[in-house]
Protein backbone atom coordinates (compact mmCIF):
# COMPACT_ATOMS: atom_id res chain seq x y z
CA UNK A 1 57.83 60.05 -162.61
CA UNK A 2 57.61 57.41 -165.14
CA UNK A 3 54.91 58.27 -167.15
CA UNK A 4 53.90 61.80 -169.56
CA UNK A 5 51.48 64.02 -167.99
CA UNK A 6 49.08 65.89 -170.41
CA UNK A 7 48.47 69.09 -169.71
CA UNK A 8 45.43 70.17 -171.17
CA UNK A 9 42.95 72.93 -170.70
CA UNK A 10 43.33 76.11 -167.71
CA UNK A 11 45.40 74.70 -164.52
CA UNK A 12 44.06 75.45 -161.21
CA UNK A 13 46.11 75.27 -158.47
CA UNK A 14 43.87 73.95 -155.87
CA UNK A 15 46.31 72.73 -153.36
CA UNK A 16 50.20 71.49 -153.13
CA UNK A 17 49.03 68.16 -152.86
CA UNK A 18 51.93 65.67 -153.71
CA UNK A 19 51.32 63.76 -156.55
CA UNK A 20 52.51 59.96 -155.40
CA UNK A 21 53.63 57.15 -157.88
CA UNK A 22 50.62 55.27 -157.28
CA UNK A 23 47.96 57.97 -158.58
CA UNK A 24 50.35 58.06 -161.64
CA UNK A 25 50.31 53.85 -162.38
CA UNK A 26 46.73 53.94 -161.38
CA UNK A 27 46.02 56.60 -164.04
CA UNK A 28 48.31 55.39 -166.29
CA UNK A 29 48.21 58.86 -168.28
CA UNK A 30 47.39 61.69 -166.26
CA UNK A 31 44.73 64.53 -167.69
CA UNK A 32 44.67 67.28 -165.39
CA UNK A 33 41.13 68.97 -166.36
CA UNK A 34 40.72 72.36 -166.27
CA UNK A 35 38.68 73.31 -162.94
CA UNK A 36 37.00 76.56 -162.37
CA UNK A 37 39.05 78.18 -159.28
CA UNK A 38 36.11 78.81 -156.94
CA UNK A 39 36.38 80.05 -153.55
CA UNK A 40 33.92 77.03 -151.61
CA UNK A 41 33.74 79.26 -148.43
CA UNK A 42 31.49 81.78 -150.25
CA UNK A 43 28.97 82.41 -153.54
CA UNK A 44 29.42 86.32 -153.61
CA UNK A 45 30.76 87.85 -156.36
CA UNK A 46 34.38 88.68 -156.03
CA UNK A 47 36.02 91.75 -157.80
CA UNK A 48 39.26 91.66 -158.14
CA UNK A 49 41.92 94.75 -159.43
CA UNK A 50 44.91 93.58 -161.31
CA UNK A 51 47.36 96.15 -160.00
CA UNK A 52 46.38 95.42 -156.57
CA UNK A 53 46.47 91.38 -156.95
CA UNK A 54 50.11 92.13 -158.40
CA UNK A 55 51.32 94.21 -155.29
CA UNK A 56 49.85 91.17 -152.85
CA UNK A 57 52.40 88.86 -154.76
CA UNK A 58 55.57 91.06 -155.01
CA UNK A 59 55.21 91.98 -151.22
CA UNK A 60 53.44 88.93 -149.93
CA UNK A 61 54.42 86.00 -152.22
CA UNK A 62 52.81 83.56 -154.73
CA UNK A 63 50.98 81.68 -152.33
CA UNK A 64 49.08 84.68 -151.12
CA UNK A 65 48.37 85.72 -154.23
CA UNK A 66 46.44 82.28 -155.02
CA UNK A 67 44.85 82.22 -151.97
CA UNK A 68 43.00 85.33 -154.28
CA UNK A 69 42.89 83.86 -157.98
CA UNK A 70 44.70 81.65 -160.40
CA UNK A 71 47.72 83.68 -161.21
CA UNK A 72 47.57 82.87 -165.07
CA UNK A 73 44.24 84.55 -165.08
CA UNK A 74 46.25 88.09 -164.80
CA UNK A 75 48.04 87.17 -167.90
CA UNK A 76 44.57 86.08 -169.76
CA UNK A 77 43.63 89.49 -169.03
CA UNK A 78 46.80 91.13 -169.92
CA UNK A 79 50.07 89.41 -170.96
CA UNK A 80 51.72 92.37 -169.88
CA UNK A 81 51.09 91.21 -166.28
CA UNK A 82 53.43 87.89 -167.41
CA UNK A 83 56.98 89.39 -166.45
CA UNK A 84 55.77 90.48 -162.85
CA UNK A 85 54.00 86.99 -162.31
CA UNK A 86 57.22 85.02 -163.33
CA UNK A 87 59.54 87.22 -160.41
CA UNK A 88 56.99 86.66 -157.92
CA UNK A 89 57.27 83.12 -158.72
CA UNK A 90 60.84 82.56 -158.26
CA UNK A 91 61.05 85.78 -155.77
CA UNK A 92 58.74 83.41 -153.39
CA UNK A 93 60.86 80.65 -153.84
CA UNK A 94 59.93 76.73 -154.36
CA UNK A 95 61.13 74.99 -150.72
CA UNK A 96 58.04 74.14 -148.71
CA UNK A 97 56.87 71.02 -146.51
CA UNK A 98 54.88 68.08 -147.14
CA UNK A 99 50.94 68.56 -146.63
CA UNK A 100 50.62 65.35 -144.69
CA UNK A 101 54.34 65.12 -142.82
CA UNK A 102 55.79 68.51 -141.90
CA UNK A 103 59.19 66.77 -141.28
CA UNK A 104 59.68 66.41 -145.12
CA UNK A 105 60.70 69.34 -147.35
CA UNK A 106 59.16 69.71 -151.26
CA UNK A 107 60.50 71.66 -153.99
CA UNK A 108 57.68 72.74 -155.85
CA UNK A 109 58.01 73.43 -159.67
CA UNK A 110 57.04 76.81 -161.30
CA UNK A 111 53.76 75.91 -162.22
CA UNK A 112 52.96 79.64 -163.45
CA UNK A 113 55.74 79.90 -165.38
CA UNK A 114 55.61 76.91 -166.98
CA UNK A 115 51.88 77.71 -168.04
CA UNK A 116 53.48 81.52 -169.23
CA UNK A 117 55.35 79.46 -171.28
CA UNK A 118 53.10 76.58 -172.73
CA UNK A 119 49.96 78.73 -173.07
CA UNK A 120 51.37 82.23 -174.08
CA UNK A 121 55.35 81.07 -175.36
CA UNK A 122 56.19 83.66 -173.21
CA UNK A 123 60.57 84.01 -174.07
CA UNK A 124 61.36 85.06 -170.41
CA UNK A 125 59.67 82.24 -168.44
CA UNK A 126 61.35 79.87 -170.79
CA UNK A 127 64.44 81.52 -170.23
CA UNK A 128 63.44 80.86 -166.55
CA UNK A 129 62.47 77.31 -166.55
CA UNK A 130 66.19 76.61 -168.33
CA UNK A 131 68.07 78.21 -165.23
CA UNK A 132 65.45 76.74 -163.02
CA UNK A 133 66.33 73.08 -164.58
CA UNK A 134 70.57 73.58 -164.60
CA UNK A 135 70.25 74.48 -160.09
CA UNK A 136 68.50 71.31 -159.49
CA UNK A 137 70.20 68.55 -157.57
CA UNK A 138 71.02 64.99 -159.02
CA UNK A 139 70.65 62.06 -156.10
CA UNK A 140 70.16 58.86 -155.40
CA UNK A 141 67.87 59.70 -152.16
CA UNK A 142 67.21 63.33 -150.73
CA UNK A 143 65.42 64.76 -147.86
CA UNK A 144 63.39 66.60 -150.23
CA UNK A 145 60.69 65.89 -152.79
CA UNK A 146 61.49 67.25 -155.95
CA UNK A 147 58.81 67.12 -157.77
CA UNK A 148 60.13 68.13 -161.30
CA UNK A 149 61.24 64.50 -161.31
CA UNK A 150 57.32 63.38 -160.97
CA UNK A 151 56.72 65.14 -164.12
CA UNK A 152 59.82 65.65 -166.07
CA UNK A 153 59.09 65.01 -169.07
CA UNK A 154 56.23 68.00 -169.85
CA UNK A 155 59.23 70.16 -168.23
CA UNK A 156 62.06 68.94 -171.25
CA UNK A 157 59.17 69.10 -173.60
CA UNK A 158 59.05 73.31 -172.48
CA UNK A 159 62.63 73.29 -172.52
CA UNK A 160 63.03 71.78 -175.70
CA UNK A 161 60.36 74.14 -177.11
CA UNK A 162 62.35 77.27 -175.79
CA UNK A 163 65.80 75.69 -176.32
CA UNK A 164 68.56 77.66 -175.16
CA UNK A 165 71.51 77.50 -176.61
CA UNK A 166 73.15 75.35 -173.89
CA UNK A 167 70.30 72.99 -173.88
CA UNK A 168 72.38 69.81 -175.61
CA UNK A 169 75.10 69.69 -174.19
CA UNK A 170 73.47 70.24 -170.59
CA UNK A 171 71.05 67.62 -171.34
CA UNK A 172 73.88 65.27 -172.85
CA UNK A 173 76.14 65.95 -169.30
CA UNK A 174 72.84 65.16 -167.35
CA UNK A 175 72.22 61.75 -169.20
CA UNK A 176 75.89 60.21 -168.09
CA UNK A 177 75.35 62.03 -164.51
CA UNK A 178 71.89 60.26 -164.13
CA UNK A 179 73.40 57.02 -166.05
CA UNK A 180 76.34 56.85 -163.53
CA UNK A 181 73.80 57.44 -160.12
CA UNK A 182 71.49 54.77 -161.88
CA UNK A 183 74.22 51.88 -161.42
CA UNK A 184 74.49 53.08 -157.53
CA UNK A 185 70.60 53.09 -157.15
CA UNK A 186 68.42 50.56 -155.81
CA UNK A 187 65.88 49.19 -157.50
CA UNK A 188 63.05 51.39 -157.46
CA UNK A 189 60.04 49.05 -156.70
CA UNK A 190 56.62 49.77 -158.32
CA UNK A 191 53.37 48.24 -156.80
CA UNK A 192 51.67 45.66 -158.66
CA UNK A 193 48.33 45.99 -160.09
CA UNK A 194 46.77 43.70 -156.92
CA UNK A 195 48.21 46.13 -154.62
CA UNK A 196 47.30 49.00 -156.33
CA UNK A 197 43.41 47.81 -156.39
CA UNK A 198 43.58 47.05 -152.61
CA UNK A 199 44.84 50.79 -152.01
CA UNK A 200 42.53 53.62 -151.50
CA UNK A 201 43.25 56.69 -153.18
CA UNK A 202 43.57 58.88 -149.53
CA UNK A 203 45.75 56.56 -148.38
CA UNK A 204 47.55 56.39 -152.00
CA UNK A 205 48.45 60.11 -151.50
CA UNK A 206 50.04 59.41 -147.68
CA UNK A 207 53.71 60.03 -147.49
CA UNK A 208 55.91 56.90 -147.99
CA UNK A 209 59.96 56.53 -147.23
CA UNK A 210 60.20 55.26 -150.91
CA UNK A 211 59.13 58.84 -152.36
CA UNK A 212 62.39 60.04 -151.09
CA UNK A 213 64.33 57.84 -153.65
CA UNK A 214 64.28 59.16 -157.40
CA UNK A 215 63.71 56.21 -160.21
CA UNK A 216 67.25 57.17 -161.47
CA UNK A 217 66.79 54.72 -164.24
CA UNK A 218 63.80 56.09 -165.28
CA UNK A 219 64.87 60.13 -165.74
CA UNK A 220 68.33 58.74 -167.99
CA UNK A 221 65.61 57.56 -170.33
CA UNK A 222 63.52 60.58 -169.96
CA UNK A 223 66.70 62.96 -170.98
CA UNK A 224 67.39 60.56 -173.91
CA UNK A 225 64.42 60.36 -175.34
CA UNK A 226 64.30 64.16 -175.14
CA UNK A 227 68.11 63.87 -176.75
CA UNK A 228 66.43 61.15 -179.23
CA UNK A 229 63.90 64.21 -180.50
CA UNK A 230 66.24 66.58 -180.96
CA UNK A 231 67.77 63.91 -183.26
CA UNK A 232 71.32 64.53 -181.01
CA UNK A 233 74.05 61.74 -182.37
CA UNK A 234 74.34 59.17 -180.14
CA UNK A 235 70.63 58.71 -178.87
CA UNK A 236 69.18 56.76 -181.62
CA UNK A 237 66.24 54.54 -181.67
CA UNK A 238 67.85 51.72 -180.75
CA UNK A 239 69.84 53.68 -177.24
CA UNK A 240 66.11 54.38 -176.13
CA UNK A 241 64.68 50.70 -177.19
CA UNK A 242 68.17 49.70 -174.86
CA UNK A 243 67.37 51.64 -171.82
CA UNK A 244 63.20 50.93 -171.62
CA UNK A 245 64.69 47.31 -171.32
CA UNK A 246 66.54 48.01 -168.25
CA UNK A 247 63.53 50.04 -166.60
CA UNK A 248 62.10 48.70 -163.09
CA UNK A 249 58.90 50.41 -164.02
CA UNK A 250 56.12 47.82 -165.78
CA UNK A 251 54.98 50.05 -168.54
CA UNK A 252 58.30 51.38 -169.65
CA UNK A 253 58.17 49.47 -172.91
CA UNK A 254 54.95 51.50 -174.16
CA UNK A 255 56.87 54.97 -173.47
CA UNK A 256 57.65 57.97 -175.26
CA UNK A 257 58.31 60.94 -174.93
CA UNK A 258 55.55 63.68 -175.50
CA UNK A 259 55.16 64.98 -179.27
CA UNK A 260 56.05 68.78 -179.45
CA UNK A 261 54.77 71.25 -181.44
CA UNK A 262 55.16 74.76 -182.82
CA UNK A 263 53.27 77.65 -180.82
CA UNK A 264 51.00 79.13 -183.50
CA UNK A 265 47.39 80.38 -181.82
CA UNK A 266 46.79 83.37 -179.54
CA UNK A 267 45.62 81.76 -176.20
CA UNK A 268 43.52 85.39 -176.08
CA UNK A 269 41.80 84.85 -179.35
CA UNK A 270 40.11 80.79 -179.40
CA UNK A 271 36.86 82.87 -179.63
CA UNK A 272 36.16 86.51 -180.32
CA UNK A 273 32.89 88.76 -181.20
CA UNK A 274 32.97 92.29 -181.36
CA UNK A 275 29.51 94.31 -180.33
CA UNK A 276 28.17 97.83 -179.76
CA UNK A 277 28.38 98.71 -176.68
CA UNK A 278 24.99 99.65 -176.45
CA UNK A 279 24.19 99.71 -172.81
CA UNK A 280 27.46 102.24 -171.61
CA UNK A 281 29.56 99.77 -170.15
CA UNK A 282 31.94 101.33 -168.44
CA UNK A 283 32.79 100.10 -165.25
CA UNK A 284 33.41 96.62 -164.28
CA UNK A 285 32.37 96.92 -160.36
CA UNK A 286 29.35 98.94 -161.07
CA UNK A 287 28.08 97.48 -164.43
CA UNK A 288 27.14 94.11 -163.27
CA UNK A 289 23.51 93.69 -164.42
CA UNK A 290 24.77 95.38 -167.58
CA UNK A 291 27.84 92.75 -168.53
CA UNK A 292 25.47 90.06 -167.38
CA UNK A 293 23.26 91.19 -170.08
CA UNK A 294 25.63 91.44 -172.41
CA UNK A 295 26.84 87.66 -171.92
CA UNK A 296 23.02 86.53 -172.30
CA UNK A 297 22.68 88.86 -175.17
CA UNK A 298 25.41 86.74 -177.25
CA UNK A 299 26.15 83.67 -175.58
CA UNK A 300 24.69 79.94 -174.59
CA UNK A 301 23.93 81.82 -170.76
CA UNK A 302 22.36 78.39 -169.96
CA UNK A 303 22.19 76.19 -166.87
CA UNK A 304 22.04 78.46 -163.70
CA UNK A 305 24.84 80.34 -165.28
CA UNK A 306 26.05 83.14 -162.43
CA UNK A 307 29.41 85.72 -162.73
CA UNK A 308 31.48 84.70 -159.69
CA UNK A 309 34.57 86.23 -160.28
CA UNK A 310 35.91 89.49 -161.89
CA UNK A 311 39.71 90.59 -162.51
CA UNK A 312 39.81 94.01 -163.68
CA UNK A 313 42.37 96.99 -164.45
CA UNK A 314 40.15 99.83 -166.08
CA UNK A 315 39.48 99.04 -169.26
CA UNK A 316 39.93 95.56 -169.56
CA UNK A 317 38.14 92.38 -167.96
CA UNK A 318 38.93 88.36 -167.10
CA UNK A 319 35.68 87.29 -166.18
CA UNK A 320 34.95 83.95 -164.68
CA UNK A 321 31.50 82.37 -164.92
CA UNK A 322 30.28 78.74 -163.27
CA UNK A 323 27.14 76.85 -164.62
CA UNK A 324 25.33 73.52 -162.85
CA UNK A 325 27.39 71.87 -165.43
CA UNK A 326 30.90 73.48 -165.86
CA UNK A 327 32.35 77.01 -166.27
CA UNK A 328 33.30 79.85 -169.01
CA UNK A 329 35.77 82.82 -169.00
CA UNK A 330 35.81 85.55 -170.85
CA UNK A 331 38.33 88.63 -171.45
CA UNK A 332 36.03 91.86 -172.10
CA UNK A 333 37.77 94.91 -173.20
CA UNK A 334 35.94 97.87 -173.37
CA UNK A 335 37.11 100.07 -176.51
CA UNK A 336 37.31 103.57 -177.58
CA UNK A 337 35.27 103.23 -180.77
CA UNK A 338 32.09 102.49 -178.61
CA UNK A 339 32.38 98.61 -178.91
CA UNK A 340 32.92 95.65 -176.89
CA UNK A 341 35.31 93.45 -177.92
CA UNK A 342 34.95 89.62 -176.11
CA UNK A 343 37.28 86.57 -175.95
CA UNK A 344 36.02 83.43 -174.91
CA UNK A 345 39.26 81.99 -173.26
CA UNK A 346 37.90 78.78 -172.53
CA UNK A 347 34.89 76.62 -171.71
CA UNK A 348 34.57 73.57 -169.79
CA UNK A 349 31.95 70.86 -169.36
CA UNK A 350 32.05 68.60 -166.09
């Protein structure tokens, strides 16, 4: 995919909805916003146990388990949970087929694990996404959608982050493999701005031939520039100004390749306040009018603000709020010492 996705805020994983080259040249950076995961089919409260959620996944799979909740939300209540949320990931598998086409085969990427590893710098799910990376396929034209190579580069930035020994020299082998199918490749062919405005964005997400073919071109640059960060002899400046000049894609001489940067906060602790607990808290099913209190006692509780969703295991609480204008979450852990102690994980504005 030529162009950097930024990742930014909690992912929701909404639906498997292939993301087509249009939406990307349309956008021209993508932003995927943080969404509250909602269930539209109902507005009662759901309570959720962790140890429960977990068993769904190992002996039902990943997708069952998000047809409950956001995965990641088990490790914002525990990052404990992380190891068994990584094996049901890649116990599942990735192979699937195509919303709109059932003919065509995807290969999804790990989108849990790569948020284990970008939110929490979990070691094991960037151990993961490194073995993930070395199985995958090089081609010219497949009868599946990978769709790593839609968003590649946020998946060397992880890599890079994490970077495994063999990391290099892989990515140095993969450059000359990619380099040598690029020659063999046809063009890829990019729609023009014209077309672009006369295409709806339904019919922009409709399976097309050309999403079978892989900008070959475009992913040699992608691994160099990645090579060109690590400062790796060989992929210089000028290599990189080289290759954007023999790019089919219109923007490729604005590129570059994502900034990284070292992992330093605790995704658990962006906002914390302690309190008595004052009311006997001590149940997370039963306790509702109680932690509602609680939240209007020390928080902005503005704006039709409601608890729709609870994860729990005991002692410890992700809960999910939505407001007329957005959503919050919150970790609550219920302490020995007669106090409350809160996390606000993250709050978004729509």
């Amino acid at each position: 995919m030529p162009i950097a996705s930024v990742v930014s805020g909690k992912l929701k994983k909404k639906e498997n909805m292939k993301i087509s080259y249009l939406i990307l040249l349309w956008c021209m950076t993508i932003n995927l916003v943080a969404q509250p995961y909602v269930n539209a089919s109902s507005d009662a409260l759901k309570i959720y146990n962790a140890i429960e959620l977990i068993s769904i996944g190992k002996n039902k799979g990943m997708h069952e388990l998000e047809k409950k909740v956001d995965p990641i939300d088990l490790a914002y209540l525990d990052i404990s949970y992380a190891p068994a949320l990584i094996d049901i990931e890649f116990k599942t598998g990735f192979l699937g087929r195509l919303h709109d086409n059932n003919k065509v085969k995807i290969y999804e990427t790990p989108k849990t694990t790569m948020e284990l590893a970008d939110k929490f710098n979990d070691k094991k799910a960037g151990a993961k996404l490194f073995g993930y990376y070395c199985k995958l396929p090089k081609f010219i034209k497949s009868d599946t959608i990978y769709y790593i190579y839609n968003n590649l580069d946020d998946y060397l930035k992880l890599l890079i982050r994490f970077k495994s020994p063999q990391l290099i020299e892989r990515l140095k082998n993969d450059y000359y493999d990619w380099s040598i199918l690029a020659k063999k490749a046809p063009k890829k062919n990019y729609p023009t701005l014209e077309e672009m405005r006369k295409t709806s964005f339904e019919e922009s997400l409709k399976f097309k031939p050309s999403d079978l073919y892989v900008d070959c071109n475009f992913i040699a640059l992608q691994i160099a520039s990645a090579l060109n960060s690590l400062k790796v002899t060989g992929f210089d400046d000028s290599l990189i100004e080289k290759l954007k000049t023999q790019q089919s894609w219109p923007y490729a001489s604005t590129y570059s390749f994502p900034k990284t940067f070292n992992f330093t906060s605790n995704p658990n602790n962006n906002w914390t306040k302690i309190i008595k607990n004052k009311t006997s808290i001590s149940n997370f099913k039963t306790d509702l009018k109680k932690i509602e209190k609680v939240l209007i006692d020390n928080f902005d509780y503005c704006c039709e603000s409601k608890i729709y969703e609870i994860i729990e295991d005991g002692l410890n609480a992700y809960i999910s709020v939505t407001r007329n204008n957005g959503s919050d979450y919150y970790r609550f852990e219920i302490r020995k010492d007669e106090t409350i102690k809160i996390d606000l994980i993250s709050s978004i504005i729509e």
